[in-house]
Protein backbone atom coordinates (compact mmCIF):
# COMPACT_ATOMS: atom_id res chain seq x y z
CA UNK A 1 17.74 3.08 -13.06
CA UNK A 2 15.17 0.03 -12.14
CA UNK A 3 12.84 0.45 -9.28
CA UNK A 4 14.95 -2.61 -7.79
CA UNK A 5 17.55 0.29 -7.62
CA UNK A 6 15.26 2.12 -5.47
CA UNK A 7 16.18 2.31 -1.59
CA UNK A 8 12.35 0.72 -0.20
CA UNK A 9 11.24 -0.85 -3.66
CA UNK A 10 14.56 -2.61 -3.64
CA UNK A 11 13.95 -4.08 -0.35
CA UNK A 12 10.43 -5.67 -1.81
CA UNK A 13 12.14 -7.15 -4.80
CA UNK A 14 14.98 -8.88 -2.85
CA UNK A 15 12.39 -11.15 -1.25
CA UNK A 16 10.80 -12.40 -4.96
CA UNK A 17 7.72 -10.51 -4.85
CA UNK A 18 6.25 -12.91 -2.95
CA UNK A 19 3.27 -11.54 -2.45
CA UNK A 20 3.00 -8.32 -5.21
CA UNK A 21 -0.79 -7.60 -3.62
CA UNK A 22 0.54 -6.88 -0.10
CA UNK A 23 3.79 -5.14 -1.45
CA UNK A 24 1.72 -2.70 -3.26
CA UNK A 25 -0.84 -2.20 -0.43
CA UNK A 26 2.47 -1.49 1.35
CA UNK A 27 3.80 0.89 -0.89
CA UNK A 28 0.63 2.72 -1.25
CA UNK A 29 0.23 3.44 2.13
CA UNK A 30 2.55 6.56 2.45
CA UNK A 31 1.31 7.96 -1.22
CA UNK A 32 -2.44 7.81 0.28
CA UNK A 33 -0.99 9.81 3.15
CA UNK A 34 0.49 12.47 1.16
CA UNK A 35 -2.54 12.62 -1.04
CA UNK A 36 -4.56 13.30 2.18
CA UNK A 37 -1.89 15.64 3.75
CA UNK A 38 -2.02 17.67 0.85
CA UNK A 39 -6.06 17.30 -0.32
CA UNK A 40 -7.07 17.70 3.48
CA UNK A 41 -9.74 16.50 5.43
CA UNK A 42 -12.86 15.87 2.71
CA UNK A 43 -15.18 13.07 1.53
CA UNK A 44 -12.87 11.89 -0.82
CA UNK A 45 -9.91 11.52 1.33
CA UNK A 46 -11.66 9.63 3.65
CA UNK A 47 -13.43 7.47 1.06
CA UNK A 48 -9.60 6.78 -0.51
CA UNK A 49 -8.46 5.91 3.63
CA UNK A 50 -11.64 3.88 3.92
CA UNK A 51 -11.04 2.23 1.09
CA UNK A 52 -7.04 1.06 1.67
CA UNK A 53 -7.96 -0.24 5.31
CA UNK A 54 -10.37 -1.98 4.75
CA UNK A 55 -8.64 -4.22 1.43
CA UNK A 56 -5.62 -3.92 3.61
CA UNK A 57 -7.08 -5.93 6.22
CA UNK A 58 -9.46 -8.16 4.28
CA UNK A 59 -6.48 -8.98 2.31
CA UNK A 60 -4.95 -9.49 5.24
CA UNK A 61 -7.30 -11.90 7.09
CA UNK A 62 -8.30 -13.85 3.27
CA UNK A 63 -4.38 -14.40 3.65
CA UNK A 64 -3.94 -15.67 6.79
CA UNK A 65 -7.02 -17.77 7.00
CA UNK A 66 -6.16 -19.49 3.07
């Protein structure tokens, strides 16, 4: 088994990886929410959400605007 074989990852690779930053912001979003759902509500959890949004959308904008 690849990860292409995989039922979201293999969605990502049958556009290139295009853009392997955003697809692993992407596919990081939903472990950081499990990681949170089961560590609770503490300084580190919100440090670790913090820190995703915030490259998420600077990576976002330096994208768009370059």
């Amino acid at each position: 088994m690849t990860p292409a074989d995989l039922p979201i990852v293999g969605t990502l690779f049958q556009f290139d990886g295009r853009d392997t930053v955003y697809d692993t912001l992407i596919l990081c979003g939903p472990l950081l929410i499990v990681v949170i759902a089961l560590l609770g509500r503490s300084p580190l959890t919100t440090a670790l959400a913090v820190g995703y949004l915030s490259t998420f959308v600077l990576y976002t904008l330096w994208k768009s605007i370059g």
